[in-house]
Protein backbone atom coordinates (compact mmCIF):
# COMPACT_ATOMS: atom_id res chain seq x y z
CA UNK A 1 95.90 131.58 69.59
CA UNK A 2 93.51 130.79 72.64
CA UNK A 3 91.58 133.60 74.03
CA UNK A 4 90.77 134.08 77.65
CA UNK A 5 88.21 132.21 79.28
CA UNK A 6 84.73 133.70 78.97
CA UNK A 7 82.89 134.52 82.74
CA UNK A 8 80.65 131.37 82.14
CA UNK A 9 83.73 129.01 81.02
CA UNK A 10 85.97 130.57 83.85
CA UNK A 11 83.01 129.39 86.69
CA UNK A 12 83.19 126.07 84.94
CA UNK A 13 87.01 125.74 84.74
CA UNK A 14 87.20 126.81 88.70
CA UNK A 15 84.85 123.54 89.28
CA UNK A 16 86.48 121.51 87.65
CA UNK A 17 89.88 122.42 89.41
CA UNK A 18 87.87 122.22 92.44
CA UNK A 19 85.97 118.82 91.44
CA UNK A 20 88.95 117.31 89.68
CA UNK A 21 92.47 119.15 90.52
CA UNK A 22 92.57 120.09 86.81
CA UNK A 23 93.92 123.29 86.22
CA UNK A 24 92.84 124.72 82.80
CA UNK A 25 96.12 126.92 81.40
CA UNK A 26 96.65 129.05 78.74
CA UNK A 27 97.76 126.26 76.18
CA UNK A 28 94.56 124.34 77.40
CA UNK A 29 91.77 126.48 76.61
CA UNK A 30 90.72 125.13 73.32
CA UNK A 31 90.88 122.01 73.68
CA UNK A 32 88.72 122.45 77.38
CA UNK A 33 86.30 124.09 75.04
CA UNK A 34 86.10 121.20 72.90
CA UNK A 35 85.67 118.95 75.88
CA UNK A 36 82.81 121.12 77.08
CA UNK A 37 81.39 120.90 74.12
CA UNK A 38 81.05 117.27 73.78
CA UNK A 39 79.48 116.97 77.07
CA UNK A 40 76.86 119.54 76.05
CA UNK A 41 75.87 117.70 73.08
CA UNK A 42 76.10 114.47 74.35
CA UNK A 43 73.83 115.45 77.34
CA UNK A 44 71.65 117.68 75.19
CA UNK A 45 72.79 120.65 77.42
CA UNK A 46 72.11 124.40 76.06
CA UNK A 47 74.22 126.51 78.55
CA UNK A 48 77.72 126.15 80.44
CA UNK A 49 75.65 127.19 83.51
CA UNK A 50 73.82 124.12 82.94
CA UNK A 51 76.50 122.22 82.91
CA UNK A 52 78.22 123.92 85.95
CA UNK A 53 74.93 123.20 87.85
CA UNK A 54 74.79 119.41 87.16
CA UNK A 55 78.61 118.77 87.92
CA UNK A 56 78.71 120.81 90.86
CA UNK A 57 76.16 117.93 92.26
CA UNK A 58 77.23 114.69 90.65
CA UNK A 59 78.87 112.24 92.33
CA UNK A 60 81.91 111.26 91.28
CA UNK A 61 81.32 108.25 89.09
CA UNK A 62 78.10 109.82 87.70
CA UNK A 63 78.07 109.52 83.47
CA UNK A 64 78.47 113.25 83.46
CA UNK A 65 81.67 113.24 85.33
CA UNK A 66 82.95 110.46 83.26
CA UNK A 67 82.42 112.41 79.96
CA UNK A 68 83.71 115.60 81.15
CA UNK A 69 87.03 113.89 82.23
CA UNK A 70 87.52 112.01 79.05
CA UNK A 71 86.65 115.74 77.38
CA UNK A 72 89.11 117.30 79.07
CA UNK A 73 91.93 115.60 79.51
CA UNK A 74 94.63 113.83 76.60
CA UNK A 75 95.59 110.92 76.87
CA UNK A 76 97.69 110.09 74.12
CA UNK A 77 100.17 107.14 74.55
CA UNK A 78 102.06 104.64 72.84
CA UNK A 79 104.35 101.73 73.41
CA UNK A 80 108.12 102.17 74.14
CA UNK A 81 107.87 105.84 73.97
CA UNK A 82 110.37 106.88 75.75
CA UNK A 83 113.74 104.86 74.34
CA UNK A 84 116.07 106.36 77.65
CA UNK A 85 113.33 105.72 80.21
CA UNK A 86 112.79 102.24 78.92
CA UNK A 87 116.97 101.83 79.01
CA UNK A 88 116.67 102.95 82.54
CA UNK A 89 114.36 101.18 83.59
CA UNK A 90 115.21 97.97 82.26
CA UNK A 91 118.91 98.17 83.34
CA UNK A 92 119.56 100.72 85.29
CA UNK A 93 116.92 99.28 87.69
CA UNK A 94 114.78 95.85 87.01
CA UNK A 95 117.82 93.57 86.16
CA UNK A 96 119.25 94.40 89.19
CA UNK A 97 116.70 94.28 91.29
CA UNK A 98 115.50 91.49 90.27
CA UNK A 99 118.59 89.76 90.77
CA UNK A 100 118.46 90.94 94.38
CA UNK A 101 115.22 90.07 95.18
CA UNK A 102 115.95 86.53 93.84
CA UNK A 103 118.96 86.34 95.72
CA UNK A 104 116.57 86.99 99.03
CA UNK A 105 114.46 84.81 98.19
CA UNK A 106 111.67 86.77 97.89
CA UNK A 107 110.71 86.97 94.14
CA UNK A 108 108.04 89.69 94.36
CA UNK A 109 107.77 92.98 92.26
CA UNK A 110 105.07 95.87 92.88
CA UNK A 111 104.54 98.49 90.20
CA UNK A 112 101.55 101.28 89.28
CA UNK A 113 101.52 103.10 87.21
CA UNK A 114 99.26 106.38 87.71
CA UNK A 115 97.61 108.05 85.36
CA UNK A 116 98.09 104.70 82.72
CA UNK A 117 95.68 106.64 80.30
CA UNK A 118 94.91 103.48 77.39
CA UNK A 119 97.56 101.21 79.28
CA UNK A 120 100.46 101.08 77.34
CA UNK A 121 103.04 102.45 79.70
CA UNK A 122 102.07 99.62 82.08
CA UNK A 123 101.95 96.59 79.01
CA UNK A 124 105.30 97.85 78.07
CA UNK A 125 107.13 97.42 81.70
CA UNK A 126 105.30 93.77 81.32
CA UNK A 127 106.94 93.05 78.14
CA UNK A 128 109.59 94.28 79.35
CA UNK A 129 109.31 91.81 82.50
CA UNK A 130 108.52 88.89 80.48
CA UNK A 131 111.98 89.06 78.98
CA UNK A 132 113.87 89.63 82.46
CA UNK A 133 112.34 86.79 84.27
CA UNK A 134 113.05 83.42 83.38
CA UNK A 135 110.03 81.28 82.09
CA UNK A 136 110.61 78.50 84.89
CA UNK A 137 111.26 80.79 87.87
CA UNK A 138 107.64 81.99 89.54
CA UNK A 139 107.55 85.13 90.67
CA UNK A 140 104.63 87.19 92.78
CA UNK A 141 104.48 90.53 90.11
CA UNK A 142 101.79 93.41 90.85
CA UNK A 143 100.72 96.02 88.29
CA UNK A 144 98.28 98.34 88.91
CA UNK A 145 97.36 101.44 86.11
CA UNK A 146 95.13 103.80 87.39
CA UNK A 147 93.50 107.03 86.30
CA UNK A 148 90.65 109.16 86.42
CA UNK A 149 89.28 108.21 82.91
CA UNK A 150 86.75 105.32 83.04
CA UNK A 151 86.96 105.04 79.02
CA UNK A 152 90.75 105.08 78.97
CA UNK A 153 90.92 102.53 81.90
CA UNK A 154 88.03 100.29 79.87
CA UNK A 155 90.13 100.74 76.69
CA UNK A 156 93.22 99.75 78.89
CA UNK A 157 91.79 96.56 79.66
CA UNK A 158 90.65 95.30 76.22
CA UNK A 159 93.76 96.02 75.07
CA UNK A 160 93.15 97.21 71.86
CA UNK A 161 95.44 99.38 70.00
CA UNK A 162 95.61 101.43 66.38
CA UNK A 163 99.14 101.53 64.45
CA UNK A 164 99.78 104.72 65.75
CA UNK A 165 99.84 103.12 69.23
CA UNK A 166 102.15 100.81 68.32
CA UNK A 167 104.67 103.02 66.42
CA UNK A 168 107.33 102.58 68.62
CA UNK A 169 106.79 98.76 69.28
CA UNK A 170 109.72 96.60 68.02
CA UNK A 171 107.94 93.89 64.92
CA UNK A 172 109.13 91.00 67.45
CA UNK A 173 106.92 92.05 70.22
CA UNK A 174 104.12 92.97 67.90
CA UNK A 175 104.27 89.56 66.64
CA UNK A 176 104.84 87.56 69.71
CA UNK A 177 102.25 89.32 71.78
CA UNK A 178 99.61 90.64 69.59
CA UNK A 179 97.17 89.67 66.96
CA UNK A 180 96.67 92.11 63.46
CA UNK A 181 92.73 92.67 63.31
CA UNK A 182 92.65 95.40 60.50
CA UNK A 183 94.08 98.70 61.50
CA UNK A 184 93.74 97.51 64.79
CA UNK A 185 96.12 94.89 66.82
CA UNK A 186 94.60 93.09 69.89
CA UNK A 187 97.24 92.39 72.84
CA UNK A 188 97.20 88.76 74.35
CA UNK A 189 95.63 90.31 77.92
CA UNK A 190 95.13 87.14 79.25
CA UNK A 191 98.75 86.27 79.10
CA UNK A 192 98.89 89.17 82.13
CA UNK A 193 95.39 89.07 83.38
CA UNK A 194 96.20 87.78 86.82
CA UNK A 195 99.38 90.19 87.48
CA UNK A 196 97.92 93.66 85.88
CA UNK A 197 95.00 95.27 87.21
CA UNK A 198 92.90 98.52 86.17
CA UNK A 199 91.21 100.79 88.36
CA UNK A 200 89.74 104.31 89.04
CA UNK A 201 91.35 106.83 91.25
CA UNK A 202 91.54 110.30 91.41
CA UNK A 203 94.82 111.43 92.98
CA UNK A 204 93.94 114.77 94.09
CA UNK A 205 91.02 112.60 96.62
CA UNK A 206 93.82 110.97 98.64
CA UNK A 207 92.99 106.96 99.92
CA UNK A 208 96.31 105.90 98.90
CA UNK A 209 98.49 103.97 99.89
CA UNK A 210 95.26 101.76 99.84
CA UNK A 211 95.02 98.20 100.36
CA UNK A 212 92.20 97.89 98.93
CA UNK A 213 93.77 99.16 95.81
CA UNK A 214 96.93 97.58 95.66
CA UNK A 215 98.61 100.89 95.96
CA UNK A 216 101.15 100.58 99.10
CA UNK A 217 104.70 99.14 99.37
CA UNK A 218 105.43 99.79 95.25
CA UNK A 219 108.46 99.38 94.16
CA UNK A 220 108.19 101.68 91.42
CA UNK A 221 105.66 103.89 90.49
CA UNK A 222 105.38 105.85 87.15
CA UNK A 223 103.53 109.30 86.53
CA UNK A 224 104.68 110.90 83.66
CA UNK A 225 102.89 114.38 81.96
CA UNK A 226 100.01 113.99 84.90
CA UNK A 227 101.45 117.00 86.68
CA UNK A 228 100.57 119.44 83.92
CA UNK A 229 96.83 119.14 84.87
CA UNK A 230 97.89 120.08 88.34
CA UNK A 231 98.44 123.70 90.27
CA UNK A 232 102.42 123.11 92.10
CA UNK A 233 100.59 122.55 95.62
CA UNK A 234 98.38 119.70 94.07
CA UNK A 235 101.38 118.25 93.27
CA UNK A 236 103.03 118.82 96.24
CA UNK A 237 100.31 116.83 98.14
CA UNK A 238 100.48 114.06 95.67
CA UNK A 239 103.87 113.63 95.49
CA UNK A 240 103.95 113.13 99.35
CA UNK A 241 101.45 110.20 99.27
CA UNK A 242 103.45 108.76 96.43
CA UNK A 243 106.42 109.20 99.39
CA UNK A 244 104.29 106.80 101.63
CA UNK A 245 103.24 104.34 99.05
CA UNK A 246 106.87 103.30 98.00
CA UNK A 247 109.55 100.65 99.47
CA UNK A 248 112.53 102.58 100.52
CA UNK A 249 114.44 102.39 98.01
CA UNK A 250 111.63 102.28 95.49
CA UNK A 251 111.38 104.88 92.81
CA UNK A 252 109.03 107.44 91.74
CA UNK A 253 109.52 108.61 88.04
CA UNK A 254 107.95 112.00 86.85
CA UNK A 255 107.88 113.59 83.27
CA UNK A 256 111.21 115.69 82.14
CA UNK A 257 109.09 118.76 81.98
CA UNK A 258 106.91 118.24 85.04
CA UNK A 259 106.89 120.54 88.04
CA UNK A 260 109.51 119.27 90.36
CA UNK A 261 108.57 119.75 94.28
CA UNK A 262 110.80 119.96 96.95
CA UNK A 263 111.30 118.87 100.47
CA UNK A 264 108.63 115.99 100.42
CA UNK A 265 109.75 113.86 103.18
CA UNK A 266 111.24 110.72 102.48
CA UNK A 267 112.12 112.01 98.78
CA UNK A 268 115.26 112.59 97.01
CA UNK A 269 115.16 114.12 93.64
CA UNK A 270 117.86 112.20 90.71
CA UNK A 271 118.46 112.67 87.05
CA UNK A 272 120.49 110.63 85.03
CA UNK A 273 120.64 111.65 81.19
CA UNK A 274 117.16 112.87 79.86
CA UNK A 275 115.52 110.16 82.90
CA UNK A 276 113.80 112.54 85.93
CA UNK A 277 113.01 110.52 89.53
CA UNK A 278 112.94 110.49 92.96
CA UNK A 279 114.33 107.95 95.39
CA UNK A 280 112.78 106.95 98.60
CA UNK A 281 115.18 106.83 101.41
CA UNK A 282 114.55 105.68 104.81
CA UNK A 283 115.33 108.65 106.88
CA UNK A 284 114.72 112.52 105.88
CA UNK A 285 117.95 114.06 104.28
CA UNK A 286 119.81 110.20 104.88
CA UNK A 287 120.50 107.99 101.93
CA UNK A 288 120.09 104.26 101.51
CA UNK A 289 123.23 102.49 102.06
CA UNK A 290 122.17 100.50 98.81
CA UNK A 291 121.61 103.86 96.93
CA UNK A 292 125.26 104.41 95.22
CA UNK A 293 123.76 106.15 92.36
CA UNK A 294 124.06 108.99 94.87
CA UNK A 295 128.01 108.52 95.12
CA UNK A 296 128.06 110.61 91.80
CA UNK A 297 125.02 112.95 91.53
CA UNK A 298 124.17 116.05 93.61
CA UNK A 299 120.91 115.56 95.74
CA UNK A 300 118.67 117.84 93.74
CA UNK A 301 119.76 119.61 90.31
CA UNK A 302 118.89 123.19 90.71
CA UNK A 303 115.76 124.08 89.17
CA UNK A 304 117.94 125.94 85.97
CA UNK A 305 119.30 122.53 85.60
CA UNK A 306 116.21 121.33 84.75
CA UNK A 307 114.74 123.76 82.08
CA UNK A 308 114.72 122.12 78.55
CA UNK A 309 117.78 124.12 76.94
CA UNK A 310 120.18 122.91 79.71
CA UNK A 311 119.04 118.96 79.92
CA UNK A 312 122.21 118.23 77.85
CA UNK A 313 124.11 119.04 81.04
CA UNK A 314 123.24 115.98 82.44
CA UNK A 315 124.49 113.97 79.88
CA UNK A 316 127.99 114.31 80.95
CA UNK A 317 127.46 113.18 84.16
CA UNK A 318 129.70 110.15 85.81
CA UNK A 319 127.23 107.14 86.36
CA UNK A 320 128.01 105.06 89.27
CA UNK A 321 129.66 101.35 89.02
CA UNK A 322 127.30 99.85 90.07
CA UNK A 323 123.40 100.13 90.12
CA UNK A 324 120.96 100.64 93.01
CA UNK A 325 118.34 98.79 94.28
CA UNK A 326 115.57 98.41 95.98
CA UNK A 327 114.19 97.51 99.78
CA UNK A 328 115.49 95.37 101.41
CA UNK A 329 119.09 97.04 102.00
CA UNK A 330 121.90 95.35 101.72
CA UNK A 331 123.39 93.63 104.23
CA UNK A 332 120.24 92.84 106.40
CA UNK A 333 119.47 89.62 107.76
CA UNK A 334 116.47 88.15 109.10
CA UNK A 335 116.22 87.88 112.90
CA UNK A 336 117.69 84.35 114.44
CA UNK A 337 114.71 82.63 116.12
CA UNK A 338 117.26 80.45 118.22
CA UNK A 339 118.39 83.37 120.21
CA UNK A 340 115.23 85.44 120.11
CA UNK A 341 116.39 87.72 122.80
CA UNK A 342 120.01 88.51 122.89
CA UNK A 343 121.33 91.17 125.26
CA UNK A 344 121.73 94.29 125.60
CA UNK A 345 124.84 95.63 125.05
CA UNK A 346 126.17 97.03 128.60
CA UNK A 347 125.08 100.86 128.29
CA UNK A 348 122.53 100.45 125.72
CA UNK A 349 119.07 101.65 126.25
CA UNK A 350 115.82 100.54 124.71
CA UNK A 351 114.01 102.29 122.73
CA UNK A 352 110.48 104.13 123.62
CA UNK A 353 107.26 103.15 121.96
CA UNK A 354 107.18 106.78 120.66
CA UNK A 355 110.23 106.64 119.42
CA UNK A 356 109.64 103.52 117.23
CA UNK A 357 106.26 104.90 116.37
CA UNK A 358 107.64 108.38 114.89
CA UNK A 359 109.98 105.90 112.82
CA UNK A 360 107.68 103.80 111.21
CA UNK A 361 105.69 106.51 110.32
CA UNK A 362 108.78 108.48 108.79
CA UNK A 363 109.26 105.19 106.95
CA UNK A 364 112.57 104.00 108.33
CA UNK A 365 111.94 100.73 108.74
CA UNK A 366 115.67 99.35 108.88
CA UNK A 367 116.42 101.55 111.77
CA UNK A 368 113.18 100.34 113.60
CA UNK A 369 114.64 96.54 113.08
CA UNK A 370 117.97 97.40 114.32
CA UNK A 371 117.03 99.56 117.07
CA UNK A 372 114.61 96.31 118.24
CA UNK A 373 117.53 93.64 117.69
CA UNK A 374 118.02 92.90 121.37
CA UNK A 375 114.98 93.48 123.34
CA UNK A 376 114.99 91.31 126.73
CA UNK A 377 111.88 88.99 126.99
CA UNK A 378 110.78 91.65 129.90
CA UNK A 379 110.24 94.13 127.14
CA UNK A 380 106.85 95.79 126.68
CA UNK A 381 104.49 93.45 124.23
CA UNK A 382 104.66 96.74 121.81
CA UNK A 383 108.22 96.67 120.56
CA UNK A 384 107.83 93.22 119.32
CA UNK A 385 104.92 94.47 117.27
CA UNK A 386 106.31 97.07 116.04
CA UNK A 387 109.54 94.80 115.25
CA UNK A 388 107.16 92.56 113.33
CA UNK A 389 105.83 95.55 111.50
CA UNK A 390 109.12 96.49 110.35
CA UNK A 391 109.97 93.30 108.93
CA UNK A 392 106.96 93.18 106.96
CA UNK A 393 107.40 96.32 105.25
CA UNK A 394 110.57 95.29 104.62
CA UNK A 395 109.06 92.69 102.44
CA UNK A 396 111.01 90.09 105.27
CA UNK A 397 107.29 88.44 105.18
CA UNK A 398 109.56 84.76 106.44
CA UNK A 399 111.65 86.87 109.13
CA UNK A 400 108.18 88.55 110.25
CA UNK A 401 105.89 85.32 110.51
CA UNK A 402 108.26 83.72 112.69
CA UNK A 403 108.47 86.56 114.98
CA UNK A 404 105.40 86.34 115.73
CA UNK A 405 104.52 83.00 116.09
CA UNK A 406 107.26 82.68 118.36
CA UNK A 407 105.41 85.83 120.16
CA UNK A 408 102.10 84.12 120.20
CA UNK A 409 103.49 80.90 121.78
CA UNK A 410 103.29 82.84 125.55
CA UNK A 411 100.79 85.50 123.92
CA UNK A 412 98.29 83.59 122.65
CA UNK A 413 95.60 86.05 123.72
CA UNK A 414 96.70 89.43 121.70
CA UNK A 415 94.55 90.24 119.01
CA UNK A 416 97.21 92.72 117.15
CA UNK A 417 99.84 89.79 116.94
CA UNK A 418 97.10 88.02 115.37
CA UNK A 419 96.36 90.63 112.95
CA UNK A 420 100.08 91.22 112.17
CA UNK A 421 100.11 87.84 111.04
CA UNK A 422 96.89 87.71 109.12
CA UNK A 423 98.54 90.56 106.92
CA UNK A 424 101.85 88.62 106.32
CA UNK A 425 100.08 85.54 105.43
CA UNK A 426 97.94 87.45 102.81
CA UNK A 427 101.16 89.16 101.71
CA UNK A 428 102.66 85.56 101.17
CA UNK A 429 98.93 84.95 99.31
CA UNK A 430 98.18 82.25 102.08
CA UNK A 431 94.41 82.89 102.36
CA UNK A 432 93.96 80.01 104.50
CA UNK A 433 96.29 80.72 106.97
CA UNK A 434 95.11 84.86 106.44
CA UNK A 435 91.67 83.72 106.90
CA UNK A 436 92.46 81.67 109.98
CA UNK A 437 94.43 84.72 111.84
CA UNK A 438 91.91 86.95 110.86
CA UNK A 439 89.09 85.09 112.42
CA UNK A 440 90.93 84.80 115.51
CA UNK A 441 91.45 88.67 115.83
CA UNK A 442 87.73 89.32 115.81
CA UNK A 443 87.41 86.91 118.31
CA UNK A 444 89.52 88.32 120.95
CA UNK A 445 88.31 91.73 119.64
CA UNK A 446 85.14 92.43 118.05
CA UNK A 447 85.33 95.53 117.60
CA UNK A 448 89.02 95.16 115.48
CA UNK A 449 88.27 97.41 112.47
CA UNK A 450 91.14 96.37 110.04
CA UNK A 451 90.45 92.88 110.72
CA UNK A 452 86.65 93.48 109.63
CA UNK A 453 88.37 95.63 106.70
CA UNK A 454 90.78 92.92 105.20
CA UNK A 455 88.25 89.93 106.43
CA UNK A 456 85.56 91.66 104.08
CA UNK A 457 88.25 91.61 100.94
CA UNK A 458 89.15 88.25 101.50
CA UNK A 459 86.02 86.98 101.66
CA UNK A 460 84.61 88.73 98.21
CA UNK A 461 87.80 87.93 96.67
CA UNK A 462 86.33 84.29 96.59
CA UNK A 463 83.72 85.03 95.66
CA UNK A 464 81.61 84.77 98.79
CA UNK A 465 80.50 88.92 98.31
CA UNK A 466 77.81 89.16 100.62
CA UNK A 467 79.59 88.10 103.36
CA UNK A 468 82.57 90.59 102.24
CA UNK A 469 80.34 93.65 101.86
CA UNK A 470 78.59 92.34 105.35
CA UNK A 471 82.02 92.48 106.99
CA UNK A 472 82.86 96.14 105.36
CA UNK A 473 79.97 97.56 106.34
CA UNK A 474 80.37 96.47 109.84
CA UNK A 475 84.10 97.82 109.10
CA UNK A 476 82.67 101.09 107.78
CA UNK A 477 80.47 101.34 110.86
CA UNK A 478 83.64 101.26 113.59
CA UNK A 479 85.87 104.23 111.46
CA UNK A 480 82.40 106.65 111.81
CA UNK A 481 82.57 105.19 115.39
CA UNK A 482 86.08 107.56 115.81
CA UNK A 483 86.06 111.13 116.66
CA UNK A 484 89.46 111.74 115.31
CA UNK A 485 89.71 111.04 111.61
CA UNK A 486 93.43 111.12 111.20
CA UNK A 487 93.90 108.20 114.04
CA UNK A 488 96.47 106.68 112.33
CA UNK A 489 95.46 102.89 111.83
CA UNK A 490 98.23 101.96 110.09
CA UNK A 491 101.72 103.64 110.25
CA UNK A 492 103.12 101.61 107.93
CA UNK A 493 100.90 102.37 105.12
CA UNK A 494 100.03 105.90 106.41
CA UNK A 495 96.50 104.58 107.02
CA UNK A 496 94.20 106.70 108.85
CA UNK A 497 90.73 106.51 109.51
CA UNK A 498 89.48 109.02 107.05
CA UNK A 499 91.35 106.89 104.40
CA UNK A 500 89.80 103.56 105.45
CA UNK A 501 86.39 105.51 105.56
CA UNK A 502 87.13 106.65 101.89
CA UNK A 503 88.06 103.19 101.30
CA UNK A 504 84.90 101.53 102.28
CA UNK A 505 82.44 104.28 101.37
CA UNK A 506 83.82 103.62 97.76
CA UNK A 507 83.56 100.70 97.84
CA UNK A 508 80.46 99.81 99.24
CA UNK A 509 78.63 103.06 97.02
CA UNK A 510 80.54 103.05 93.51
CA UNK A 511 80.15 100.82 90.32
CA UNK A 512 84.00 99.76 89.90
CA UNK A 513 85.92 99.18 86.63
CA UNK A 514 85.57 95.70 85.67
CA UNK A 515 88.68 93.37 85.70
């Protein structure tokens, strides 16, 4: 049995909860101390106090910070592990939303999975999407693993595994999509290389959603056994910027023995069998219309119902007809540019620009595009913004560009309709046409930050990086020109201007992973 932390390995643990959010528990002493312990002899360090000293000033993608995270935390994984998760996932929820996102017409998936450790939670989902989408049909897939481990997320990209990895792998997959080297069996990466994508983040630090990171508008986002590291108001204050970063609809899925929150906005806790997740939904306390797994399960299990001796309660549990899915809901239908305008019903009243404000940022973006469905042309300029805005994180990138094209025709001059469209074209990966909008924003406004902010991406994305970091700093240099740091930028994304300064500063300061 562990003993109690020693005075010198208590001031260290307190750091790292501070530096890191990890909390060091009972069960977690020893192997903390043989964490520690590596780092010391790695860095030829004598004393914890040493050690305290030097982490208390590193920065955080300094070597020493590296080591101590991969010292400290486990990251043991392996393909398929979880047999009722991967049954969930793959029919409970991909199959049909893929089928309704094909029946849209908009063939687009986002996924991340946080805390991905070596990567094999995240190569499994792609198997499992290689199987569910039809070789001819093209389809826009994201996948982003993150975590705080440098090695795990270098590891994670070579894609290199030991049998023990690949225990639960079916011998099919193993020979269609990896190579035997050994005791070691090499995954074809490049077969995924330009839909997957590894990268550092620390989720106690905030900056997410990001879009610098890939990390808004997910569809589903995985973070299973991360929690335990966590105190419950860490993972309070994660789970709630995992609330913004998801479609409505979308789904967040936690570990069965992970510390369960409650009220985060936007969040509705499920359980079906041994599989643990919360929903999105578009309005606090409402459900999505598309939801029906609701029609059958209470809103939130009580927290006895969750303890491991009483998970076989949920077993008996009715499962609805029919599965859910995912944003867009049901039933919506992109606005008719030949009647633009239609009236008002008599008695109706418009909305306020506050009013559609507070509901973008709650997320309820439906509500925003019906409560904008018949604005007179004598409207204020905002409302079809905010309209626009809607649509696009609605994933209605079609409905959205037309909007506002048709907006720009007697408009021509606003910069924001410009931007609007900038981020729809680079949403339907129309750099051109991104580029193009874009430039015309910092025309009518220099001093645009986001335009600066996505302009700077673009360009280093083709390779043209000193003109992108010339464009971020210039980016960086507006956000330190605000006095307010939590000026929402975007209330979409839940953007403010400490996260874009976060962003940039990142950026512009810190070695990345390499893809």
């Amino acid at each position: 049995m562990a003993t109690a932390l020693a005075d010198d390995e208590r001031a260290l643990a307190q750091l790292v909860r501070q530096r890191l959010g990890i909390t060091v528990r009972d069960h977690q002493i020893l192997p903390f101390r043989r964490g520690i312990q590596q780092t010391l002899d790695r860095f030829g360090l004598s004393s914890y106090a040493a050690l305290t000293d030097l982490i208390r000033h590193a920065s955080g993608n300094d070597p020493i910070m590296e080591s101590l995270v991969a010292g400290v935390t486990v990251g043991e994984s392996y393909f398929y592990r979880d047999p009722l998760q991967i049954s969930f996932l793959e029919n409970r929820f991909l199959t049909p939303l893929l089928k309704q996102r094909k029946a849209l017409g908009h063939p687009a998936l986002r996924i991340w999975s946080a805390g991905c450790s070596d990567g094999q939670e995240l190569y499994t989902l792609m198997l499992i999407l290689d199987r569910l989408i039809p070789k001819h049909e093209t389809w826009q897939v994201h996948a982003l693993g993150t975590d705080i481990n440098k090695e795990a997320l270098a590891r994670a990209q070579q894609g290199r595994y030991g049998d023990w990895a690949m225990r639960g792998l079916p011998d099919a997959l193993k020979q269609s999509f990896f190579s035997q080297d050994g005791n070691y069996w090499q995954l074809q990466t490049h077969r995924f290389r330009a839909q997957i994508k590894f990268d550092y983040l620390n989720l106690i630090e905030g900056g997410y959603p990001s879009i610098l990171q890939g990390t808004g508008q997910q569809d589903l986002i995985l973070c299973r056994n991360v929690f335990i590291y966590f105190d419950n108001p860490t993972v309070d204050a994660i789970v709630a910027r995992f609330s913004r970063c998801l479609n409505p609809g979308g789904l967040l899925i936690t570990g069965a023995c992970d510390y369960v929150p409650n009220h985060i906005p936007g969040l509705v806790y499920r359980h079906e069998g041994g599989v643990f997740f919360f929903e999105k939904v578009e309005a606090t306390g409402a459900l999505n219309s598309t939801s029906l797994i609701t029609q059958s399960q209470p809103a939130r299990p009580s927290q006895a119902a969750l303890e491991p001796p009483k998970l076989a309660l949920s077993r008996g549990q009715t499962k609805p007809a029919t599965p859910y899915v995912a944003s867009p809901p049901a039933g919506y239908v992109a606005p008719s540019i030949t009647n633009p305008h239609p009236p008002l019903v008599a008695g109706e009243a418009l909305p306020t620009d506050l009013e559609l404000q507070k509901l973008l940022i709650e997320g309820q973006f439906s509500t925003v595009v019906t409560r904008t469905e018949r604005l007179p042309s004598t409207c204020p300029d905002r409302f079809f913004l905010q309209r626009a805005q809607a649509l696009t994180a609605l994933g209605q990138w079609q409905a959205a560009q037309e909007l506002l094209q048709l907006f720009l025709k007697d408009h021509g001059m606003n910069d924001e309709a410009h931007f609007l469209l900038a981020l729809v074209f680079l949403e339907k990966k129309d750099e051109k046409g991104a580029e193009e909008e874009l430039r015309k924003t910092m025309m009518l406004n220099r001093d645009h930050l986001m335009s600066h902010f996505h302009m700077g991406f673009l360009k280093i994305g083709q390779g043209r990086a000193e003109a992108g970091e010339r464009l971020l700093r210039r980016a960086l240099e507006l956000a330190n020109r605000h006095a307010q740091s939590q000026t929402l930028l975007d209330p979409v994304a839940g953007l403010t201007i400490l996260d874009v300064r976060a962003q940039l500063a990142g950026y512009l300061e810190r070695d990345r992973v390499p893809l």
